[in-house]
Protein backbone atom coordinates (compact mmCIF):
# COMPACT_ATOMS: atom_id res chain seq x y z
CA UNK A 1 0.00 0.00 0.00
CA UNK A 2 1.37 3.45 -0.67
CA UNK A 3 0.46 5.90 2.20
CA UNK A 4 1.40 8.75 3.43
CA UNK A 5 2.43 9.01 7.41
CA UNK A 6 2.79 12.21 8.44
CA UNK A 7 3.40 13.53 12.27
CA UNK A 8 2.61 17.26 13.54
CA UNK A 9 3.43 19.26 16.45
CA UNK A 10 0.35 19.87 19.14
CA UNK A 11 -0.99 22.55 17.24
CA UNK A 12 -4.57 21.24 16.86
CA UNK A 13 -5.28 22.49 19.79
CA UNK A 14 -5.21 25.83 18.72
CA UNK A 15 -7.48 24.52 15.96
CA UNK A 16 -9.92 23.17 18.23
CA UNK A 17 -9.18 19.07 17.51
CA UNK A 18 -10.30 17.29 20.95
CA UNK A 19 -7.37 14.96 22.01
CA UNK A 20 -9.35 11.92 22.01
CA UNK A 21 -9.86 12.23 18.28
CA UNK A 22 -5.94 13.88 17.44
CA UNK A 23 -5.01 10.74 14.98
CA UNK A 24 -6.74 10.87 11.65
CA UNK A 25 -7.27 7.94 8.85
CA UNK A 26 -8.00 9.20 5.44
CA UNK A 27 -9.82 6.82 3.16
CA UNK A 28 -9.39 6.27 -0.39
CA UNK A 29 -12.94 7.04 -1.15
CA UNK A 30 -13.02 10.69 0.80
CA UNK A 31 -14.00 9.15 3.91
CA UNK A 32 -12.15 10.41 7.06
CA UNK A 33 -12.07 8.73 10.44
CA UNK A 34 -10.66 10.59 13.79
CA UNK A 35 -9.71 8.37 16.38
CA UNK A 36 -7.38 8.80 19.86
CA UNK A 37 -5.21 5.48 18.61
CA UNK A 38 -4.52 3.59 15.75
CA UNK A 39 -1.74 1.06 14.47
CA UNK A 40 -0.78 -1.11 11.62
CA UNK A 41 -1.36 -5.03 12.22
CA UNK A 42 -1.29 -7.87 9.34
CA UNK A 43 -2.63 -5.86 6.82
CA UNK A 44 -4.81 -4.04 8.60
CA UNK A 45 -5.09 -0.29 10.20
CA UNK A 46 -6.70 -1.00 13.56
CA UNK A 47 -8.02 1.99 15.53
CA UNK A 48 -10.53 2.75 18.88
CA UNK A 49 -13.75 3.75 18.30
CA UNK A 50 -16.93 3.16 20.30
CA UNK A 51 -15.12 1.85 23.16
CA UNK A 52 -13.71 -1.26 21.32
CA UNK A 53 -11.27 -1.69 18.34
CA UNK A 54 -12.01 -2.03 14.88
CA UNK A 55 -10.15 -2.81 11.62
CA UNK A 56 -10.47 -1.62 7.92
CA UNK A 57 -7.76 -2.69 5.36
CA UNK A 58 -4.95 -1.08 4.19
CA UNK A 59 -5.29 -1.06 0.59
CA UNK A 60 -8.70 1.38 1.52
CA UNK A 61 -6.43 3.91 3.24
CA UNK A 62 -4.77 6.46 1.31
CA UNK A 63 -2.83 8.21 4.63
CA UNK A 64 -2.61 8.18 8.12
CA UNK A 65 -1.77 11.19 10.12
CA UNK A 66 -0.14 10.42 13.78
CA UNK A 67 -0.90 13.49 16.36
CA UNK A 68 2.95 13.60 17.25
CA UNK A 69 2.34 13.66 21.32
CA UNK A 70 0.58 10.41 20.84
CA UNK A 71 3.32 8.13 20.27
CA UNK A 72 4.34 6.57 23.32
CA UNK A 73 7.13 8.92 24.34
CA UNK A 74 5.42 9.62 27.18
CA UNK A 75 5.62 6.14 28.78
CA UNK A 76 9.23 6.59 28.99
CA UNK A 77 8.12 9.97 31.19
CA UNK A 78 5.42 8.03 33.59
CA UNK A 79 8.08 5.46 33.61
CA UNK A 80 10.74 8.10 35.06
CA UNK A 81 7.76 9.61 37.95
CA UNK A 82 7.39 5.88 39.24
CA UNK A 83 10.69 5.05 39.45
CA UNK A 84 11.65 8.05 41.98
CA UNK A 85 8.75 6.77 43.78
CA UNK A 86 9.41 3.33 44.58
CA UNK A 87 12.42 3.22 46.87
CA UNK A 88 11.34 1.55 50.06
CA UNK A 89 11.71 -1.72 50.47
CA UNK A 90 8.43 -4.03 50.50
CA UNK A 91 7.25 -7.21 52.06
CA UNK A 92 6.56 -9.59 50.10
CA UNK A 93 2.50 -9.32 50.60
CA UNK A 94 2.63 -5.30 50.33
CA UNK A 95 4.70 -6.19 46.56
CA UNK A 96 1.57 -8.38 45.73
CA UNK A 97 -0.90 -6.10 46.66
CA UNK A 98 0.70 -2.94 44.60
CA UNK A 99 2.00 -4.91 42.21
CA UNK A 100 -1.19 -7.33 41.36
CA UNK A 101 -3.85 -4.43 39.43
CA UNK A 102 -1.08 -3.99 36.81
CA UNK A 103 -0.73 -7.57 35.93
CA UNK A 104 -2.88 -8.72 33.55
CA UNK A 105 -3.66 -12.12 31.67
CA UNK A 106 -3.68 -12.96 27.92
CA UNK A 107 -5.66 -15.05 25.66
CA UNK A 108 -4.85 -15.51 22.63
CA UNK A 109 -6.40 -18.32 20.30
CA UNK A 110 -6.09 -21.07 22.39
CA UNK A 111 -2.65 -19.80 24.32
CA UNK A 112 -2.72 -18.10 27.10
CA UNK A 113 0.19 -15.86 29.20
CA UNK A 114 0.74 -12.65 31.12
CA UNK A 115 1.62 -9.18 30.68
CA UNK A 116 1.76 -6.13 32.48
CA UNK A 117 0.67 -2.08 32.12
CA UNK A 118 3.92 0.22 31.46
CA UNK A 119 1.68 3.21 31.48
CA UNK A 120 -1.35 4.53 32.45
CA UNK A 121 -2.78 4.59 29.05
CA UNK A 122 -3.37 1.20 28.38
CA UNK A 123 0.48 -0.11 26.96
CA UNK A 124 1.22 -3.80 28.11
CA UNK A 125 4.38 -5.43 27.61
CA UNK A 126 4.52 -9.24 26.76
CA UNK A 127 6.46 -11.93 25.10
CA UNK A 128 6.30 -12.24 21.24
CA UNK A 129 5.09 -15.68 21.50
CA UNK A 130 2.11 -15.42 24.23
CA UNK A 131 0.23 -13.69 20.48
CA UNK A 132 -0.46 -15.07 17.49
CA UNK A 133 -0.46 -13.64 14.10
CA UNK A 134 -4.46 -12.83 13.06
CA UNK A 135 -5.92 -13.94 16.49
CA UNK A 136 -7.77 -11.68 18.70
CA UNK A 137 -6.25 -11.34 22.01
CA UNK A 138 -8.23 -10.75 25.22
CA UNK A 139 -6.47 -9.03 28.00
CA UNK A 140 -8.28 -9.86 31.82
CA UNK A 141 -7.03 -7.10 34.64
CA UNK A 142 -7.27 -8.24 37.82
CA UNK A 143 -10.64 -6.59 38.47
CA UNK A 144 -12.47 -8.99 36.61
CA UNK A 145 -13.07 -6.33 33.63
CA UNK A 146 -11.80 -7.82 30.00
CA UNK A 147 -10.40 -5.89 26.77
CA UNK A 148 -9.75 -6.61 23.22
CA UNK A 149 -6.15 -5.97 22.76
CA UNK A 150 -4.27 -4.08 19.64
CA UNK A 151 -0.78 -4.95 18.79
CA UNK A 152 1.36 -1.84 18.46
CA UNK A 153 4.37 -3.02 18.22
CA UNK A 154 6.65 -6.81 17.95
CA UNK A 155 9.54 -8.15 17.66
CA UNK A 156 10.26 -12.37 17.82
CA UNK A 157 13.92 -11.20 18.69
CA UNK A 158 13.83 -10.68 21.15
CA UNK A 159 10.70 -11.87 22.48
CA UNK A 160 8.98 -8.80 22.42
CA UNK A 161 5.41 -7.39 22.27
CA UNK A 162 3.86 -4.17 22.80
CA UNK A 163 -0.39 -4.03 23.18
CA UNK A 164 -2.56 -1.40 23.83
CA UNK A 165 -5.83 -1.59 25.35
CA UNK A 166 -8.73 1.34 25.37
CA UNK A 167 -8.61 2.46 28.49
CA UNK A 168 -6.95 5.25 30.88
CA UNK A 169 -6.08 5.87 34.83
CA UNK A 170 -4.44 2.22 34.77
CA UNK A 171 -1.57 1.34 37.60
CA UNK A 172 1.16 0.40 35.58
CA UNK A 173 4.89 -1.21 36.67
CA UNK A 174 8.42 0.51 36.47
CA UNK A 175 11.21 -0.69 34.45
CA UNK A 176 15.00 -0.75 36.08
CA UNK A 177 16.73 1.24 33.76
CA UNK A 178 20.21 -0.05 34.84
CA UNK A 179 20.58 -4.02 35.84
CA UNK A 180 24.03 -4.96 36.77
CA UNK A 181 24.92 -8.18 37.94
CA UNK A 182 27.79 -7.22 40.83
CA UNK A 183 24.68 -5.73 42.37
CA UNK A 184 21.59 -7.53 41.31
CA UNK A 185 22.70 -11.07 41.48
CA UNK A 186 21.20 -12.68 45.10
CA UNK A 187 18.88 -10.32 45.67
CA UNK A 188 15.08 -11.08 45.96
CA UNK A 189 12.93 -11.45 43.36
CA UNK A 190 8.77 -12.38 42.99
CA UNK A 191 7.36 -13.61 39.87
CA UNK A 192 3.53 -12.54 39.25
CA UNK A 193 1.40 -14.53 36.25
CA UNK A 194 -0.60 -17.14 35.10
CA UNK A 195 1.05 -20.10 35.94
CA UNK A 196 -0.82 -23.05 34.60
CA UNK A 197 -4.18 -20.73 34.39
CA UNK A 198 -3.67 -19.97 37.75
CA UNK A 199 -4.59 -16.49 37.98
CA UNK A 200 -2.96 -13.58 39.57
CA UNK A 201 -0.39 -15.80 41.30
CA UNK A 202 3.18 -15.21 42.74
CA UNK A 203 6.34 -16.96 43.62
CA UNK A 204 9.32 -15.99 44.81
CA UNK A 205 13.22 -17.11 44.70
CA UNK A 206 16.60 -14.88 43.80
CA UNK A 207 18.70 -13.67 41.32
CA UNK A 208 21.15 -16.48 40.25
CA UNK A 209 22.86 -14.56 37.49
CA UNK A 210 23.00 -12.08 34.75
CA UNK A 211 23.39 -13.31 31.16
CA UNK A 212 23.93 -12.50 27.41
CA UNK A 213 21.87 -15.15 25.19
CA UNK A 214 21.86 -14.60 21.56
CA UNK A 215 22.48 -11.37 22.38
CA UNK A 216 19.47 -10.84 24.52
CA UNK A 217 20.31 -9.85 28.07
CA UNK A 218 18.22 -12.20 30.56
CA UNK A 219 17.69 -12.39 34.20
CA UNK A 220 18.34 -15.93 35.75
CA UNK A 221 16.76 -16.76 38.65
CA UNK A 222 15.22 -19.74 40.32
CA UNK A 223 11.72 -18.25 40.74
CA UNK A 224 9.37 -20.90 40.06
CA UNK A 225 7.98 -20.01 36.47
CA UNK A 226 5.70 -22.29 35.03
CA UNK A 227 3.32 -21.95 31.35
CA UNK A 228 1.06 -19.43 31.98
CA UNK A 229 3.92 -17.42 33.69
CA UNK A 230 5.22 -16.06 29.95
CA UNK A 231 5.35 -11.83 29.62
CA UNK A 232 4.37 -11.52 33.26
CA UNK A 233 6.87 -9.30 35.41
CA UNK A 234 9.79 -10.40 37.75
CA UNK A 235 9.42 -7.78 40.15
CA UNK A 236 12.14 -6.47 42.38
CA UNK A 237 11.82 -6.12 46.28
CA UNK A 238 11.31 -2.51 45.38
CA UNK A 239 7.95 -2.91 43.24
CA UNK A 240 10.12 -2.48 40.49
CA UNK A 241 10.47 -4.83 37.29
CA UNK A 242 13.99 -6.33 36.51
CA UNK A 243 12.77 -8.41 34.36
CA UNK A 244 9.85 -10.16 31.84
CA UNK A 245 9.81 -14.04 32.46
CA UNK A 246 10.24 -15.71 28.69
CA UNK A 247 11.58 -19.74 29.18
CA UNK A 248 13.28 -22.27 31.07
CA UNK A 249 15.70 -24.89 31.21
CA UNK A 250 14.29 -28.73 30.13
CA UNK A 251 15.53 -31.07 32.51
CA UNK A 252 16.91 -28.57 34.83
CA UNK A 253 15.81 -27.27 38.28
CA UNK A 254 15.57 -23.14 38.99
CA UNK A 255 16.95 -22.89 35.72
CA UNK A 256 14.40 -19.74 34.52
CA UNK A 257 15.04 -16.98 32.33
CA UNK A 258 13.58 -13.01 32.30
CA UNK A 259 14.31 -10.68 29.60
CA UNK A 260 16.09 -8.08 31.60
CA UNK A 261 14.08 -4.62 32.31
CA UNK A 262 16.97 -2.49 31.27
CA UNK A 263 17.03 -4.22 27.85
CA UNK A 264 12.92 -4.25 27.40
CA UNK A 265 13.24 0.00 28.29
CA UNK A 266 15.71 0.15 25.65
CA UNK A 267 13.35 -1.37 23.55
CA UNK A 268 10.46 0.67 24.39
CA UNK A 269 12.48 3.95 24.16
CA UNK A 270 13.53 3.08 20.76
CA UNK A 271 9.97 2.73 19.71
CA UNK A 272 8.94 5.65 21.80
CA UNK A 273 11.76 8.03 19.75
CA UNK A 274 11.59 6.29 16.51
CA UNK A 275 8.32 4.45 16.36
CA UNK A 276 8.52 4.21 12.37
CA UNK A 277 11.63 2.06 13.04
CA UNK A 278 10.02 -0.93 15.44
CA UNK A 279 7.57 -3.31 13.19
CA UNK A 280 4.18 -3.62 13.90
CA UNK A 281 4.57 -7.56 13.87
CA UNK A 282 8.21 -8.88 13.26
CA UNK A 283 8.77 -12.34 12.33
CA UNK A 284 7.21 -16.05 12.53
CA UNK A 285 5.22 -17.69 15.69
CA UNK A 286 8.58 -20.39 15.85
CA UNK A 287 11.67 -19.45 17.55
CA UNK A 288 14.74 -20.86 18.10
CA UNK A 289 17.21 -20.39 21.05
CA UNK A 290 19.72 -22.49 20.39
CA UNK A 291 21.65 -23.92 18.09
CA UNK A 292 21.03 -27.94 18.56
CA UNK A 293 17.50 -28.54 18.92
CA UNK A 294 14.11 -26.52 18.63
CA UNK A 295 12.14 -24.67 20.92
CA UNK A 296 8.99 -26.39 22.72
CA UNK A 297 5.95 -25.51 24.82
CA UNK A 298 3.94 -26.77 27.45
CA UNK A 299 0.34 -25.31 26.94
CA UNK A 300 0.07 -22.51 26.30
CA UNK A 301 2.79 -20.03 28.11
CA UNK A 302 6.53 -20.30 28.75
CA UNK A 303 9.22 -21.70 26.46
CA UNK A 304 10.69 -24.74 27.22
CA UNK A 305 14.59 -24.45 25.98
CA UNK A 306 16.81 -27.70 25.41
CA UNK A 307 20.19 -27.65 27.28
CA UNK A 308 22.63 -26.54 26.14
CA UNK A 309 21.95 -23.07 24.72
CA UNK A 310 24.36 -20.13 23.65
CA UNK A 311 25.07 -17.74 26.37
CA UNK A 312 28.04 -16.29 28.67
């Protein structure tokens, strides 16, 4: 499809453009549609309207003009406020109980993982495989309310995935911008997920070790992480996340594996100051993480990885 993206300054406020409606979709047959978020997904322009999300496809749109404020930039900003605040150190019970409303569960065909809120506005991070390409995805909060969730941005490497849902006011989780092992590793860490479709629950253990894997940087730690567990947050004894649980060891005992927080804010800034650079959805549903045998799964959530894998 050729389409024009263009992004503008705040000045629609001056024009009298409500900031729920700043994004605009023009159609190929005159048509215009104003909506407070949209994204690109499998063909597709998806966009909130009504509440809920809907779809039109992309050979009907002619542009797309992004309100320039409405990237995600400020996530990386919300992300900054929460950090300063969340310096004490918790209990383990007083972690669950600020910790638990941003966790949220994922559906997706007939998988089903974690995530959690990033900002207030609805962004969820998760693992690239917890989706699947052309499946709706329902995201549960811990409230009991449910949401149809968007895909705004993925990557398989790493094991990446960015959702939005429509909605606002949200208690969102704090990524560790800086994760060093000569002060991280044996310190406390609680995992909170899904494990086994066990909602909402949490586990707790240290961290054994930071490591370099296919050039991913990864959290061990011998939390108990289970399927189900997959995109949910390994939280710090701060409130803080240090990392995003992803896979495990076969055969191998406390052997578990979190994308490292630092690494996933890098990621987010990158889409947050370049967010034509990130794809919508990047690669296939299969991944491989190492180099003698394939990746498995047990139901639906975490990735069970063969030994021995690539790391240092």
């Amino acid at each position: 499809m050729c389409k024009t993206i263009v992004r503008y300054v705040l000045i629609i406020l001056a024009l009298g453009v409500s900031l729920s409606d700043a994004h605009e979709i023009y159609l190929k047959d005159g048509r215009t549609i104003k909506t407070k978020n949209c994204w690109e997904e499998n063909g597709l322009v998806r966009y909130e309207r009504y509440g809920g999300i809907l779809s039109i496809k992309e050979e009907l749109v002619e542009k797309i003009i992004y309100e320039a404020s409405a990237f995600i930039g400020s996530v990386t900003e919300e992300q900054a406020v929460l950090r300063k605040q969340r310096t004490d150190t918790l209990a383990s019970d007083e972690i669950f109980r600020i910790c638990k409303p941003a966790v949220v569960v994922i559906k997706c065909g007939r998988g089903q993982g974690a995530g959690f809120f990033v900002s207030s506005r609805g962004h969820i991070l998760t693992n690239f495989h917890v989706i699947r390409p052309n499946a709706p995805i329902s995201v549960y909060l811990s409230s009991g309310r449910e949401y149809t969730g968007g895909v705004i941005s993925s990557t398989e490497q790493p094991d990446v995935a960015l959702l939005k849902i429509s909605e606002s006011d949200l208690p969102y989780l704090a990524l560790e911008k800086s994760l060093l092992s000569e002060n991280a590793v044996g310190k406390k860490v609680f995992a909170v997920g899904n494990p086994l479709g066990l909602k909402f629950s949490i586990s707790g253990g240290i961290i054994s070790q930071i490591r370099n894997i296919d050039t991913v940087k990864y959290v061990q730690t011998d939390t108990k992480i289970n399927p189900g567990n997959s995109g949910g947050p390994l939280i710090d004894t701060h409130g803080n996340v240090v990392g995003m649980n992803t896979f495990k060891i076969r055969g191998g005992t406390g052997l578990n594996f979190a994308i490292s927080s630092d690494y996933l804010y890098n990621w987010v800034q990158q889409y947050s100051e370049n967010p034509s650079t990130v794809p919508r959805f990047s690669g296939s549903q299969k991944r491989e993480l190492t180099r003698g045998g394939e990746d498995s799964r047990e139901g639906g959530g975490i990735i069970i990885v063969p030994f021995p894998f690539p790391s240092r």
